[in-house]
C-alpha atoms as a PDB file:
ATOM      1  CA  UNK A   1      42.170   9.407  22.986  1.00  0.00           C
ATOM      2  CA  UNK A   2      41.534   5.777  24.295  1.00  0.00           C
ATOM      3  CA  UNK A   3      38.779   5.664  26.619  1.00  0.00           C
ATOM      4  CA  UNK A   4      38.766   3.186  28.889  1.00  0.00           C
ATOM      5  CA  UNK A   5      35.517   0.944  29.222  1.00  0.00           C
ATOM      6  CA  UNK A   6      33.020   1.098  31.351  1.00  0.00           C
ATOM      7  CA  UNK A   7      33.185  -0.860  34.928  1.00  0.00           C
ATOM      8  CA  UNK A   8      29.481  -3.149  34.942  1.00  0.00           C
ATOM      9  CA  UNK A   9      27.667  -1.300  37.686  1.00  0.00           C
ATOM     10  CA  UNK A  10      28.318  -3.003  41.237  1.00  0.00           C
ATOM     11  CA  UNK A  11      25.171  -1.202  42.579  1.00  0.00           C
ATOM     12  CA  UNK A  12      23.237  -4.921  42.440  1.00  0.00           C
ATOM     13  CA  UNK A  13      26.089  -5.878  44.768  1.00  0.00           C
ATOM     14  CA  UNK A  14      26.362  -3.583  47.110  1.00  0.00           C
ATOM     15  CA  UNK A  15      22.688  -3.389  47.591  1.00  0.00           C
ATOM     16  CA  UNK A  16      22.302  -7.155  48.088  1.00  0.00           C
ATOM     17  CA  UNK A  17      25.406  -6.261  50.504  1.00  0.00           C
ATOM     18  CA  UNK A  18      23.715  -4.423  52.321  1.00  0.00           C
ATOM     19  CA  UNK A  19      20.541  -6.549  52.641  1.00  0.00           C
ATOM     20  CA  UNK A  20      22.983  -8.682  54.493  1.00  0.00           C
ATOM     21  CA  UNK A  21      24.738  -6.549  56.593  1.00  0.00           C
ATOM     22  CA  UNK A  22      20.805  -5.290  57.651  1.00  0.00           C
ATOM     23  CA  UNK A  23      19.456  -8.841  58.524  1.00  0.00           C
ATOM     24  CA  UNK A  24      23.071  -9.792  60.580  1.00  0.00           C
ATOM     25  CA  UNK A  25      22.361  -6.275  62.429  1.00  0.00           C
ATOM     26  CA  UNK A  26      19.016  -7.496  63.448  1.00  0.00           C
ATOM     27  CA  UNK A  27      20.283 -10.806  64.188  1.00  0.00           C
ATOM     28  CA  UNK A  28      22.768  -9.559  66.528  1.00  0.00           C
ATOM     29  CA  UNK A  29      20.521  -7.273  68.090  1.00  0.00           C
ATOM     30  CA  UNK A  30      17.785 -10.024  68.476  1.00  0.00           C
ATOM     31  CA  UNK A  31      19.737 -12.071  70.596  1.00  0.00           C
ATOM     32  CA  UNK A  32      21.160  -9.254  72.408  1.00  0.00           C
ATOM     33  CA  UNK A  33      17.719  -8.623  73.507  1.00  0.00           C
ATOM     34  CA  UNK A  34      16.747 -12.284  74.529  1.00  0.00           C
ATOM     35  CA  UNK A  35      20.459 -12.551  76.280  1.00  0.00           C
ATOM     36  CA  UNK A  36      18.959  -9.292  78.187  1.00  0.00           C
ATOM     37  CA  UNK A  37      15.966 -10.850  79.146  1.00  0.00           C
ATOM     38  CA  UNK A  38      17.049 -14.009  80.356  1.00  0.00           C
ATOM     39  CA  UNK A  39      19.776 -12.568  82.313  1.00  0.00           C
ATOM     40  CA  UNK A  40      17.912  -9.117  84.086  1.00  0.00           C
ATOM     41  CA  UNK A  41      16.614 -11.686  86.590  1.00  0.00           C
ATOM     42  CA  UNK A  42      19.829 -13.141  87.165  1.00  0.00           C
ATOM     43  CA  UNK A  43      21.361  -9.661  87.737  1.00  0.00           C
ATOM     44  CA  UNK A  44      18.084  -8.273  89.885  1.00  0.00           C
ATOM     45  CA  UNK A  45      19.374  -6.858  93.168  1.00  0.00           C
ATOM     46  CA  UNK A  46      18.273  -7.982  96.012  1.00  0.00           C
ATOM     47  CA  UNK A  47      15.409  -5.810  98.043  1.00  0.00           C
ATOM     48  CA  UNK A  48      16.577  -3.827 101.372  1.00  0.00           C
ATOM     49  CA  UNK A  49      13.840  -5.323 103.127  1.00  0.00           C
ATOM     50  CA  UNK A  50      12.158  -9.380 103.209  1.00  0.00           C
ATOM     51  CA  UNK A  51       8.847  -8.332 101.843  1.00  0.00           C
ATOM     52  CA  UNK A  52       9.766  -5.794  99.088  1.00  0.00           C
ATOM     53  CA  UNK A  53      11.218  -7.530  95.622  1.00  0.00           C
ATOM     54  CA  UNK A  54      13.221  -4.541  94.145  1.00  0.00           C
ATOM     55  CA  UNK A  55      12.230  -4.352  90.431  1.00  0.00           C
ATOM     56  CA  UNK A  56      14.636  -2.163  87.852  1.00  0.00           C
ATOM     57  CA  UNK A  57      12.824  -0.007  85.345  1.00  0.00           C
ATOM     58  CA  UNK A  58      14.531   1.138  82.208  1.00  0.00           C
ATOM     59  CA  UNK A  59      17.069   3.355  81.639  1.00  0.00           C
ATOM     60  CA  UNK A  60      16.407   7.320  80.924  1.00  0.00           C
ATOM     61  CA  UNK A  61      20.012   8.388  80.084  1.00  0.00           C
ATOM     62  CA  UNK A  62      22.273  10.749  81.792  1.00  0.00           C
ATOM     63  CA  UNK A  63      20.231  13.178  84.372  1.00  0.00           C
ATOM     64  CA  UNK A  64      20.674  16.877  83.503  1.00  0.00           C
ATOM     65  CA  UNK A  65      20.657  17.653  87.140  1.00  0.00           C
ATOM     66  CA  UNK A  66      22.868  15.650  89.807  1.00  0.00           C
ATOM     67  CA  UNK A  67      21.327  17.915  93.128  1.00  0.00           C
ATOM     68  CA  UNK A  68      20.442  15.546  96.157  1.00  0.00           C
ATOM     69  CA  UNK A  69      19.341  16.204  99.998  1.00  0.00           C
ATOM     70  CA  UNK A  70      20.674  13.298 102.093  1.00  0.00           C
ATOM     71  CA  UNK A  71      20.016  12.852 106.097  1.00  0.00           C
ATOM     72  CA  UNK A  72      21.074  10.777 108.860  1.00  0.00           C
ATOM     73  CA  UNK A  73      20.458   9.967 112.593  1.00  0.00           C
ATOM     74  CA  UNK A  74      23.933   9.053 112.525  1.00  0.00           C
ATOM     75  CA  UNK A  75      26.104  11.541 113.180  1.00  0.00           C
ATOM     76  CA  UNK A  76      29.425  10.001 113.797  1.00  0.00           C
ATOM     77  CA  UNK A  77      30.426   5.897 114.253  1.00  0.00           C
ATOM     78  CA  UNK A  78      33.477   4.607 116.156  1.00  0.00           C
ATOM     79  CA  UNK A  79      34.218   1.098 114.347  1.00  0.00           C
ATOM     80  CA  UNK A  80      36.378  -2.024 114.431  1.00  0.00           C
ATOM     81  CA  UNK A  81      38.811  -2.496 111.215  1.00  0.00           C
ATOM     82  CA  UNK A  82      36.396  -4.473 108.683  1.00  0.00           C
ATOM     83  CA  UNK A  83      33.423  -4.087 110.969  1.00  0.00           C
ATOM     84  CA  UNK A  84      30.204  -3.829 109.009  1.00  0.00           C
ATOM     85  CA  UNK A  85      27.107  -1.586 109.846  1.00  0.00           C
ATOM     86  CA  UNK A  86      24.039  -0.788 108.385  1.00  0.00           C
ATOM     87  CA  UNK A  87      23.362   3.412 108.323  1.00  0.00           C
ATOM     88  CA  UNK A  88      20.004   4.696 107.460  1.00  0.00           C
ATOM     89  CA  UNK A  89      19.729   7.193 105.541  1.00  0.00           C
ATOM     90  CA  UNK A  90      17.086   9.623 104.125  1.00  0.00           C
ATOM     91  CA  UNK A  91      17.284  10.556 100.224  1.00  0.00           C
ATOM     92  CA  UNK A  92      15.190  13.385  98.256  1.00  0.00           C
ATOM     93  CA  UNK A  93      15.033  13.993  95.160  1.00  0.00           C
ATOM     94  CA  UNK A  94      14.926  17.695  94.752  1.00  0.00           C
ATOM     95  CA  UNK A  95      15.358  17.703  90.993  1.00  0.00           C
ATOM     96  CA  UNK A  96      13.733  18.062  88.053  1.00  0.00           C
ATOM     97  CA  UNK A  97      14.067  14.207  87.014  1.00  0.00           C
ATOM     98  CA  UNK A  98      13.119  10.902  88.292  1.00  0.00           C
ATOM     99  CA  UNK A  99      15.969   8.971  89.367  1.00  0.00           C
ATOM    100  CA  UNK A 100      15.439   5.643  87.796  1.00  0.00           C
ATOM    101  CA  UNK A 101      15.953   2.210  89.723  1.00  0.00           C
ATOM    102  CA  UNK A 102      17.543   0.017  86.706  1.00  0.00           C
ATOM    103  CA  UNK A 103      18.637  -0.018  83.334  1.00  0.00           C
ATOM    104  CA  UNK A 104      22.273   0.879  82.345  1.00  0.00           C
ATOM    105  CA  UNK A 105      22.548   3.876  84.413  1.00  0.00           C
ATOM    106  CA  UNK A 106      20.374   3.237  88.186  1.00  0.00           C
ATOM    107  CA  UNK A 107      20.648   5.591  90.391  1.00  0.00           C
ATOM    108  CA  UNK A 108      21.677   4.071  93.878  1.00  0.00           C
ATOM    109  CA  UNK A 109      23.082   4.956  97.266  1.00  0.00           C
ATOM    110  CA  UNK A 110      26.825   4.508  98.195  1.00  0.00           C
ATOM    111  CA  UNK A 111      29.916   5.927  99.868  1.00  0.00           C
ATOM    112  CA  UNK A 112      33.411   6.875 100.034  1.00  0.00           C
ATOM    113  CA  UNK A 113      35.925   6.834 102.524  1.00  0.00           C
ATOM    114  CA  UNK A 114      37.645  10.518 102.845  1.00  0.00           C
ATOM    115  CA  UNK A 115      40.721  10.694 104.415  1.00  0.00           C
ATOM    116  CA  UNK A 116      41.385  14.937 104.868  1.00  0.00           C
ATOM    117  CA  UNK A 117      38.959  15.888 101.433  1.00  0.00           C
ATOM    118  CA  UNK A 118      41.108  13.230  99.804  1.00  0.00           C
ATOM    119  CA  UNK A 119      38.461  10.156  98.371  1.00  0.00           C
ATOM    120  CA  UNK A 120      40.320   7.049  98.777  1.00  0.00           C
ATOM    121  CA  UNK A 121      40.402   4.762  95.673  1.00  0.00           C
ATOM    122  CA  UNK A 122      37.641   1.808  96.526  1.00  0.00           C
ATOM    123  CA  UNK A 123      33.807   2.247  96.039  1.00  0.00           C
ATOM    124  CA  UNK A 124      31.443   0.679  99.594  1.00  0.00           C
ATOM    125  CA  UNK A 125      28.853  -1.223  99.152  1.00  0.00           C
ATOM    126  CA  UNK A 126      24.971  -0.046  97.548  1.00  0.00           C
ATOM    127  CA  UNK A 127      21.893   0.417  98.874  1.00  0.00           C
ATOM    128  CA  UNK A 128      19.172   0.166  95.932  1.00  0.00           C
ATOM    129  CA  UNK A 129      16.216   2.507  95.709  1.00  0.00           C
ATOM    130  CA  UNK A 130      12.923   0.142  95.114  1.00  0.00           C
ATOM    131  CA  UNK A 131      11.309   1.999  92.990  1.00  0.00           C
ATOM    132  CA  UNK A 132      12.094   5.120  90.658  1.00  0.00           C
ATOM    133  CA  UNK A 133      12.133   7.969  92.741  1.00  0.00           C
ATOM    134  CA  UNK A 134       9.751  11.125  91.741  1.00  0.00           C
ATOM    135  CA  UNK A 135      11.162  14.822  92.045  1.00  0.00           C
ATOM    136  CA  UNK A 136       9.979  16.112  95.873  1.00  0.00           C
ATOM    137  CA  UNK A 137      10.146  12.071  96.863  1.00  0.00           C
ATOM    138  CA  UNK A 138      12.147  11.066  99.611  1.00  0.00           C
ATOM    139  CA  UNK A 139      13.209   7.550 100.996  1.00  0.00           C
ATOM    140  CA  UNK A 140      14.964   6.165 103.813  1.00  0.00           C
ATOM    141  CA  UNK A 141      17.549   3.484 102.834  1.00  0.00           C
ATOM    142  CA  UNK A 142      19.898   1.154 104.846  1.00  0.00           C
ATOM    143  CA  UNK A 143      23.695   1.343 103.470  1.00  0.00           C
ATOM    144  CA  UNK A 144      25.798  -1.187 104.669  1.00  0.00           C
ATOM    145  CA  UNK A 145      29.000   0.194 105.509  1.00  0.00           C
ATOM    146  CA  UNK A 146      32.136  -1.653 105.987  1.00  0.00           C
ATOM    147  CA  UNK A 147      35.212  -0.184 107.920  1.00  0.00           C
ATOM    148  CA  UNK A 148      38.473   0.234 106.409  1.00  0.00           C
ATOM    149  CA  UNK A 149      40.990  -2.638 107.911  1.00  0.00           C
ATOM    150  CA  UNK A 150      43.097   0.088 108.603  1.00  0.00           C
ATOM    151  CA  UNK A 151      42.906   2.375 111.891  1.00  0.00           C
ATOM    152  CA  UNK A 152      42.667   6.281 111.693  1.00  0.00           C
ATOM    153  CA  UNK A 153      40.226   8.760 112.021  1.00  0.00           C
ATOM    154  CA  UNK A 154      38.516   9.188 108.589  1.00  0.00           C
ATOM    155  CA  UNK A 155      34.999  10.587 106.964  1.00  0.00           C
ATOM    156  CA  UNK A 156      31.945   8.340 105.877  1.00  0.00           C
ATOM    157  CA  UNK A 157      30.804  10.359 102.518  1.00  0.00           C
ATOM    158  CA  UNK A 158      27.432   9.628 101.624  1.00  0.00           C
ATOM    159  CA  UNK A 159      26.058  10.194  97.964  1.00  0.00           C
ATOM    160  CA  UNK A 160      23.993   9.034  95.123  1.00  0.00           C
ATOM    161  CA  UNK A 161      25.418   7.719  92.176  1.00  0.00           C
ATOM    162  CA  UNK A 162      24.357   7.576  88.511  1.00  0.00           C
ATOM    163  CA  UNK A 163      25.769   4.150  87.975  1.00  0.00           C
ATOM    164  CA  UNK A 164      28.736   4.092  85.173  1.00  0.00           C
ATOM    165  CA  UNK A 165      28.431   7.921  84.901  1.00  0.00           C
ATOM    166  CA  UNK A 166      29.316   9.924  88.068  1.00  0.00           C
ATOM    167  CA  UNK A 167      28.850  10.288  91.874  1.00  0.00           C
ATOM    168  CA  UNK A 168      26.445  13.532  92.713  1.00  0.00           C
ATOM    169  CA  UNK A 169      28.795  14.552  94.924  1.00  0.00           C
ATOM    170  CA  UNK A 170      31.519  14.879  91.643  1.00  0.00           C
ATOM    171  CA  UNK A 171      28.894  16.640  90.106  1.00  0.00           C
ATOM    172  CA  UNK A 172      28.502  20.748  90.057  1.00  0.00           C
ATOM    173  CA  UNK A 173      27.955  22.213  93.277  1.00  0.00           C
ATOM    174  CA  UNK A 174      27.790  19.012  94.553  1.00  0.00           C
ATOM    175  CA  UNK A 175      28.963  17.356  98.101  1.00  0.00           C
ATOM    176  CA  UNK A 176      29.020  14.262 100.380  1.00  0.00           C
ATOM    177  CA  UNK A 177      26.855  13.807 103.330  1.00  0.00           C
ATOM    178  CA  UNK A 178      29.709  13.553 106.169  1.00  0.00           C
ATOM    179  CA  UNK A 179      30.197  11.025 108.978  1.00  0.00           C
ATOM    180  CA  UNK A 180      33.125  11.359 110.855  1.00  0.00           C
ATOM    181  CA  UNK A 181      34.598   8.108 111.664  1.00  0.00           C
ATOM    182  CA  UNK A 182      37.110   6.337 114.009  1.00  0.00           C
ATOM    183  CA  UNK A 183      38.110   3.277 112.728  1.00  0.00           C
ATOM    184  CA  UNK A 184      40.186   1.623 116.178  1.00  0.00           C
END
């Protein structure tokens, strides 16, 4: 029997290796951060009002719970095709969570046009909460809501959304708040 020698051990190597792979991880991540930094002011929505500066907290991940109470004076809006208005409308938290105000995943305000249940394709505009909202907490926002450019009798539907993970209304036993709408 012919044995065959003995490979020299490449765990020197691959530790070394690995040292680098480590110190290019950090690398990367350190100027991911400072790119993150220098650009969060750059991407800082604008407040809903002159004297409030809206400031985004950090993420908290997916919420658990997607429940929301939403009110309005407005109970049903005759517009022009395009026309923009601005709705207020009343948001409480009835959770258990806070819904946060930035990070990867805010929680804002926003709508869909419905046209018979059906939600047509294109996201409106956002309103931005100012501040993380507290279980129990309410807040009156103003949505700006723009018209579709095409004439018909449709429904405004209202909800929160968990930014890049799902509308409330999507969520279980969730709904829209509903405006009826003639666009003319």
């Amino acid at each position: 029997m012919v044995r065959q020698p003995r490979r020299k051990s490449s765990l020197k190597g691959s530790t070394v290796m690995f040292q680098r792979i480590h110190l290019l991880s950090l690398i990367v991540l350190l100027v991911a951060a400072l790119v993150g930094c220098s650009s969060s002011s750059k991407g800082a929505q604008p407040s809903q009002s002159a004297s409030t500066q809206v400031t985004r907290t950090e993420p908290s991940g997916a919420l658990k719970s997607y429940q929301q109470t939403i009110s309005s004076a407005v109970k049903a809006l005759t517009l022009k095709p395009g026309e923009t208005v601005t709705v207020n409308v009343t948001v409480t938290n009835p959770g258990p969570e806070t819904w946060q105000n930035g990070g990867t995943n805010p929680v804002d305000l926003s709508y869909h046009w419905l046209r018979n249940d059906e939600v047509l394709p294109s996201d409106g505009d956002r309103a931005y909460l100012e501040r993380p909202l507290e279980p129990g907490q309410s807040v009156t926002l103003k949505l700006p809501v723009v018209a579709p450019r095409t004439s018909g009798q449709l429904t405004l539907g209202i909800s929160m959304v968990q930014e890049g993970l799902t509308w409330f209304a999507l969520g279980p036993g969730g709904s829209w708040y509903r405006i009826p709408v003639r666009v003319q």
